[in-house]
Protein backbone atom coordinates (compact mmCIF):
# COMPACT_ATOMS: atom_id res chain seq x y z
CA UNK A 1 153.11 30.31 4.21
CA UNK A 2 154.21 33.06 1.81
CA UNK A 3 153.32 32.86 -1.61
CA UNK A 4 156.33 33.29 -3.94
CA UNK A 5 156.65 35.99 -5.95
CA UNK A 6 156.28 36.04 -9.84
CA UNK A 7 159.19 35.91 -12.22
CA UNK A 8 157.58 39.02 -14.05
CA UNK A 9 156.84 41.15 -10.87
CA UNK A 10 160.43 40.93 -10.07
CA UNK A 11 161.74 44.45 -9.29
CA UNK A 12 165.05 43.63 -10.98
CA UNK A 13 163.90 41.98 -13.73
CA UNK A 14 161.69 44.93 -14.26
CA UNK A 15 164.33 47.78 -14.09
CA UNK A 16 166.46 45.24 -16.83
CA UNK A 17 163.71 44.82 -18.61
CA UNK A 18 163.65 49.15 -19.25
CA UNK A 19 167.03 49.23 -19.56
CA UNK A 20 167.12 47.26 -22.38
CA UNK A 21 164.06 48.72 -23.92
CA UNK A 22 166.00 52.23 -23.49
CA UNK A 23 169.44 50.55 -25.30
CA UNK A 24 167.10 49.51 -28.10
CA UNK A 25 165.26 52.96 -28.56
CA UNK A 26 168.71 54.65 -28.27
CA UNK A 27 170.11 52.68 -30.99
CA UNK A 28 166.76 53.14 -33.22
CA UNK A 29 166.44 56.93 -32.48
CA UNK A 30 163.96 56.73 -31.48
CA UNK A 31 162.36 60.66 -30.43
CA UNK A 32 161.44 59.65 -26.98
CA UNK A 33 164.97 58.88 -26.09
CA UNK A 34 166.87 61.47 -28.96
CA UNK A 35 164.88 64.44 -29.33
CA UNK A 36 163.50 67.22 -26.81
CA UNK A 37 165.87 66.88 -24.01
CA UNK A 38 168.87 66.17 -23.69
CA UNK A 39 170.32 62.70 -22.93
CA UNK A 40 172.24 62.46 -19.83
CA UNK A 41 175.63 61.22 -20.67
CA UNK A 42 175.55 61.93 -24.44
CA UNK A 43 177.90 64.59 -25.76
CA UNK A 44 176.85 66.25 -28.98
CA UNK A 45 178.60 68.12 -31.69
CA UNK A 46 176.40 71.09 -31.08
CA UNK A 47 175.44 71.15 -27.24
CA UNK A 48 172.21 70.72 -26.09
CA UNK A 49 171.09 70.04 -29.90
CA UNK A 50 170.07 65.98 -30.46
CA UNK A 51 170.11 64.69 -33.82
CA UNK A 52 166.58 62.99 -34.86
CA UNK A 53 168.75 59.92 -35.44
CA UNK A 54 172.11 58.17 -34.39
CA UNK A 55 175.45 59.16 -36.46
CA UNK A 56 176.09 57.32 -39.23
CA UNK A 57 174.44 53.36 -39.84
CA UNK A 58 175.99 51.50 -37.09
CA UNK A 59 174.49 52.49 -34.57
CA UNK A 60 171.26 52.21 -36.28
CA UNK A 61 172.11 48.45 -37.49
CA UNK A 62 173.25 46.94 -33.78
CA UNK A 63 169.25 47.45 -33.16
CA UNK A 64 168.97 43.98 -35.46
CA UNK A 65 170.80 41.58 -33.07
CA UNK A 66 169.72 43.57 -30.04
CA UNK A 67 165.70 43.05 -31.18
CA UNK A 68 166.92 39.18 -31.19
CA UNK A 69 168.75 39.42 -27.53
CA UNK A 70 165.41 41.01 -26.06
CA UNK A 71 163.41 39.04 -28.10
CA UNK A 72 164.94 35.98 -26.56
CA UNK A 73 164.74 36.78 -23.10
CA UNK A 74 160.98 37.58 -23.37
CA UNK A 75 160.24 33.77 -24.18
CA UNK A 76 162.60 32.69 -21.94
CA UNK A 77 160.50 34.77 -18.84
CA UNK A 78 157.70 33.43 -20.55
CA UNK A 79 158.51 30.37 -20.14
CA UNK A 80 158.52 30.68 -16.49
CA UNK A 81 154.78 31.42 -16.01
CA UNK A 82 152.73 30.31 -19.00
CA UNK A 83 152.08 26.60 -19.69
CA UNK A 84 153.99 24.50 -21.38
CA UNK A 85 151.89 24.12 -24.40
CA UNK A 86 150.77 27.81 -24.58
CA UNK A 87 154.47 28.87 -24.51
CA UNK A 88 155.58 26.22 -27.20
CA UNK A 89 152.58 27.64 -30.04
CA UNK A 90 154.08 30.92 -29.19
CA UNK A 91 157.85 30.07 -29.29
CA UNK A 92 157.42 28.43 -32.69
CA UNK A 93 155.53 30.79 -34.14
CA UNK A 94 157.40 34.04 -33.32
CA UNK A 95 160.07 33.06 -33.31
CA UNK A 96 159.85 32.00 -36.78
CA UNK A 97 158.21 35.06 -37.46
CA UNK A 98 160.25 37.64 -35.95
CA UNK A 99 163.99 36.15 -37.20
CA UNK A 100 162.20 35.87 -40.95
CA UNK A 101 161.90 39.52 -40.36
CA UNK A 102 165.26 40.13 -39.25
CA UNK A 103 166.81 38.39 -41.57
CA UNK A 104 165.31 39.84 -44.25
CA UNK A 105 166.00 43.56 -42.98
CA UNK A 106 169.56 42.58 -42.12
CA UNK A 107 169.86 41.32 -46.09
CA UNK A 108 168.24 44.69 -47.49
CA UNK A 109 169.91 47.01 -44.57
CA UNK A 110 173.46 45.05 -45.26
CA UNK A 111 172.87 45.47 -49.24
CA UNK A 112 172.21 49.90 -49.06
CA UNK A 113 175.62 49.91 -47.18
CA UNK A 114 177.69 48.20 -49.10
CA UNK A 115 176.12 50.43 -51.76
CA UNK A 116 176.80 53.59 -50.38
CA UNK A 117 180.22 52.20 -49.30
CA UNK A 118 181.11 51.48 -53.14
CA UNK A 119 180.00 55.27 -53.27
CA UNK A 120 181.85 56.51 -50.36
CA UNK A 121 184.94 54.61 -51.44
CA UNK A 122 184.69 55.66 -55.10
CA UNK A 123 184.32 59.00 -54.84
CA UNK A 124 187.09 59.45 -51.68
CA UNK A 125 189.84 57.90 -54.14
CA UNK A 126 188.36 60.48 -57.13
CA UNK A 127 190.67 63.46 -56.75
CA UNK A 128 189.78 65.94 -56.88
CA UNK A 129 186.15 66.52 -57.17
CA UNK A 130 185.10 63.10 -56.34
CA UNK A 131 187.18 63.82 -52.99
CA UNK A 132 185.33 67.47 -52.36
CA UNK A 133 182.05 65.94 -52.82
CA UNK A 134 182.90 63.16 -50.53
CA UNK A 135 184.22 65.69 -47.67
CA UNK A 136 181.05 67.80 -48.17
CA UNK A 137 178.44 64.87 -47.84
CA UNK A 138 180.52 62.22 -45.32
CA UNK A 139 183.20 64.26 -44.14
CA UNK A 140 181.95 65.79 -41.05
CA UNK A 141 180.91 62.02 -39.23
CA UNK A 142 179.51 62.98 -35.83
CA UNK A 143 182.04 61.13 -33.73
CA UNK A 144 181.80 62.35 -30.82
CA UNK A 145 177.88 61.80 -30.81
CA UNK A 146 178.42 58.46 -31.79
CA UNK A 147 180.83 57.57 -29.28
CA UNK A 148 178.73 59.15 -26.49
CA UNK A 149 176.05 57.20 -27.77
CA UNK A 150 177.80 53.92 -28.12
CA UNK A 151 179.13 54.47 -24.77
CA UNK A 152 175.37 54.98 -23.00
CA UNK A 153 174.05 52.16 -25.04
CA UNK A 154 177.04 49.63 -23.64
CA UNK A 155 176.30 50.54 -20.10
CA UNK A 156 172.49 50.47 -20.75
CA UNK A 157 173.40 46.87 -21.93
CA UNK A 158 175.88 46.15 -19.48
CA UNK A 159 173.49 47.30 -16.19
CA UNK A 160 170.53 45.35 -17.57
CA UNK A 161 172.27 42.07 -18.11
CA UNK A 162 173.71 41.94 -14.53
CA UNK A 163 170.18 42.76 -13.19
CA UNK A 164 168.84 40.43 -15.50
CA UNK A 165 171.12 37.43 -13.80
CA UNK A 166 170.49 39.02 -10.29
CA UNK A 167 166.91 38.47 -10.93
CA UNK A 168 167.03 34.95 -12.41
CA UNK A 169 170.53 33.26 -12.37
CA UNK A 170 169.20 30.65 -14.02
CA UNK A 171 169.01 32.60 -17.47
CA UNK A 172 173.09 31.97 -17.51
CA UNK A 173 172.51 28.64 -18.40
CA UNK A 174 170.78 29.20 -21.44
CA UNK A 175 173.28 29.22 -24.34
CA UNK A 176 171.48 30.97 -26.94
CA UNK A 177 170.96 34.60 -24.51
CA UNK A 178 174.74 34.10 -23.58
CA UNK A 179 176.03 33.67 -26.94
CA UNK A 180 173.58 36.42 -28.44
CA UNK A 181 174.35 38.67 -25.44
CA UNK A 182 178.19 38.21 -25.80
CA UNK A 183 178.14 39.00 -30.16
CA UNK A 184 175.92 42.06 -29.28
CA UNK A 185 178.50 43.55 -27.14
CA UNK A 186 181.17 42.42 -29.30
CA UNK A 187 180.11 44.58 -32.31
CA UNK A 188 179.47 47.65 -29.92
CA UNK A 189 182.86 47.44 -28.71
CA UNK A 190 183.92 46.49 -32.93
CA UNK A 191 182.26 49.32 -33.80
CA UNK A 192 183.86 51.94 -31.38
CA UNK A 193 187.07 50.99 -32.53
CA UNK A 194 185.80 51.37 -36.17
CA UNK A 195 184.93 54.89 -34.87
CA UNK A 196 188.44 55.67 -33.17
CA UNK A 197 190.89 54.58 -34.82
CA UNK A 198 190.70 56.26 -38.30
CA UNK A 199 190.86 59.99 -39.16
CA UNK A 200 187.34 61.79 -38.58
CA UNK A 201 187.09 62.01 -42.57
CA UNK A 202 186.83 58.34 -43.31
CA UNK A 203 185.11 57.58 -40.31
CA UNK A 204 182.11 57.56 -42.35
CA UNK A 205 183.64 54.73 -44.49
CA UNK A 206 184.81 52.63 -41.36
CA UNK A 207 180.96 53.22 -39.78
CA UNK A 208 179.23 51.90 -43.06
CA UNK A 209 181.68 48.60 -42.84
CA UNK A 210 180.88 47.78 -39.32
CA UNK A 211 177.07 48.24 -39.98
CA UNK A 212 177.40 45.71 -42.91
CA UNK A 213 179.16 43.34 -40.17
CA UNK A 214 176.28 43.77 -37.74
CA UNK A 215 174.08 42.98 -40.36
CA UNK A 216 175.70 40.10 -41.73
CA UNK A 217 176.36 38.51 -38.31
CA UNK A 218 172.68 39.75 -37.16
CA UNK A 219 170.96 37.82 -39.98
CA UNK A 220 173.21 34.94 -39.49
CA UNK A 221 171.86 34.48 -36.38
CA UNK A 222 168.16 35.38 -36.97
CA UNK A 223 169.03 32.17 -39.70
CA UNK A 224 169.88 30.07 -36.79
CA UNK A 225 166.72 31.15 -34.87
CA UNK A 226 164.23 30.56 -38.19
CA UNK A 227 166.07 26.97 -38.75
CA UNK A 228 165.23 25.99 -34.36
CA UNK A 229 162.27 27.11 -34.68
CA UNK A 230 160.76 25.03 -37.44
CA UNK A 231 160.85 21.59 -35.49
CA UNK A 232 159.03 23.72 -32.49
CA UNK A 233 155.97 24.05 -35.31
CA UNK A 234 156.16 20.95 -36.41
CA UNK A 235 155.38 19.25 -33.10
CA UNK A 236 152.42 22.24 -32.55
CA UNK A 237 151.04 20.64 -35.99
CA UNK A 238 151.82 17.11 -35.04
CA UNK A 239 150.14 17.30 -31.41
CA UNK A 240 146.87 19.21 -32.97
CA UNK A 241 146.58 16.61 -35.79
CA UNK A 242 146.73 13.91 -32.75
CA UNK A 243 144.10 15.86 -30.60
């Protein structure tokens, strides 16, 4: 008789597992995936030059919810091969730990753009110094980049979702992935409209108000996670008071 193969040496859900990790390190900047050599698929303002970070503070911000998606399906493999009571300490705890932190870096991240929004904003409508100075600092928004960018990080997202369900079907029951998976790609696809469909001089303006939306709804649903997760602790405590 064979013996059946583990959920975590899955081939697929190994390859969706990278994927993802790539999406996230795209959207971060991080200088394994931005710097030194070029990125295949990602046009650039100034060929073959990368910038050490994405355009703008969307990109940057979608990495809040997208920590969350990943975050989720981790336990949710987990799940699969540790024990029952192992997994539940774990999902409590870091869960409860990880949206805390999300929600409170969504807060302060969501807070320093609608700051420099009020700036932006302020000193666009100032003719005409207040305008000049605007142009000079925000004028030139990297649109291209960012669309290139936002475009590679979609498909990244995209290609490691269907692998993921390939791998284990059964994930598409579980509400929470679907529902975090759907918003994430929802404010990619917000945010490339944001991005297209105003002049390239106040693209700046429309970047900084999607990022605030990705970090409202990102720490509205990191609030979600912290409030589930609190009954998961509470039975930990319970069951090691009993024992």
């Amino acid at each position: 008789m064979s013996v059946p193969e583990s959920p975590l040496r899955s081939p697929l859900l190994l390859a969706a597992l990278i994927l993802l990790a790539v999406m996230l390190a795209a959207e971060l900047g991080s200088a394994a995936v931005l710097a030194g050599a070029p990125v295949p698929g990602v046009v650039t303002e100034d060929p073959g030059v990368l910038a050490a970070q994405p355009p703008g503070r969307g990109i940057g911000y979608l990495a809040l919810l997208d920590v969350l998606l990943v975050f989720v399906i981790v336990q949710y493999l987990l799940a699969l091969v540790l024990p029952g009571r192992v997994q539940g300490r774990l999902h409590g705890i870091l869960t409860l730990v990880l949206s805390l932190l999300v929600a409170l870096a969504a807060l302060g991240l969501a807070l320093i753009a609608l700051v420099e929004l009020l700036v932006m904003v302020s000193l666009f409508f100032s003719a005409p110094f207040g305008t000049i100075a605007y142009v000079a600092v925000w004028g030139g928004f990297a649109r291209a980049t960012a669309a290139s960018l936002l475009g590679l990080v979609v498909l990244l997202e995209v290609v490691g979702l269907i692998l993921l369900a390939l791998a284990h079907p059964q994930l598409l029951a579980r509400k929470g992935l679907v529902v975090v998976a759907v918003l994430s790609l929802l404010l990619k696809l917000v945010l490339l409209v944001l991005h297209g469909a105003v002049p390239r001089v106040v693209v700046a303006i429309t970047d900084n108000i999607g990022a605030i939306v990705v970090a409202v709804v990102a720490m509205v649903v990191a609030i979600v996670f912290l409030v589930l997760a609190v009954p998961s602790i509470v039975r930990v405590l319970r069951v090691d008071r009993l024992a």
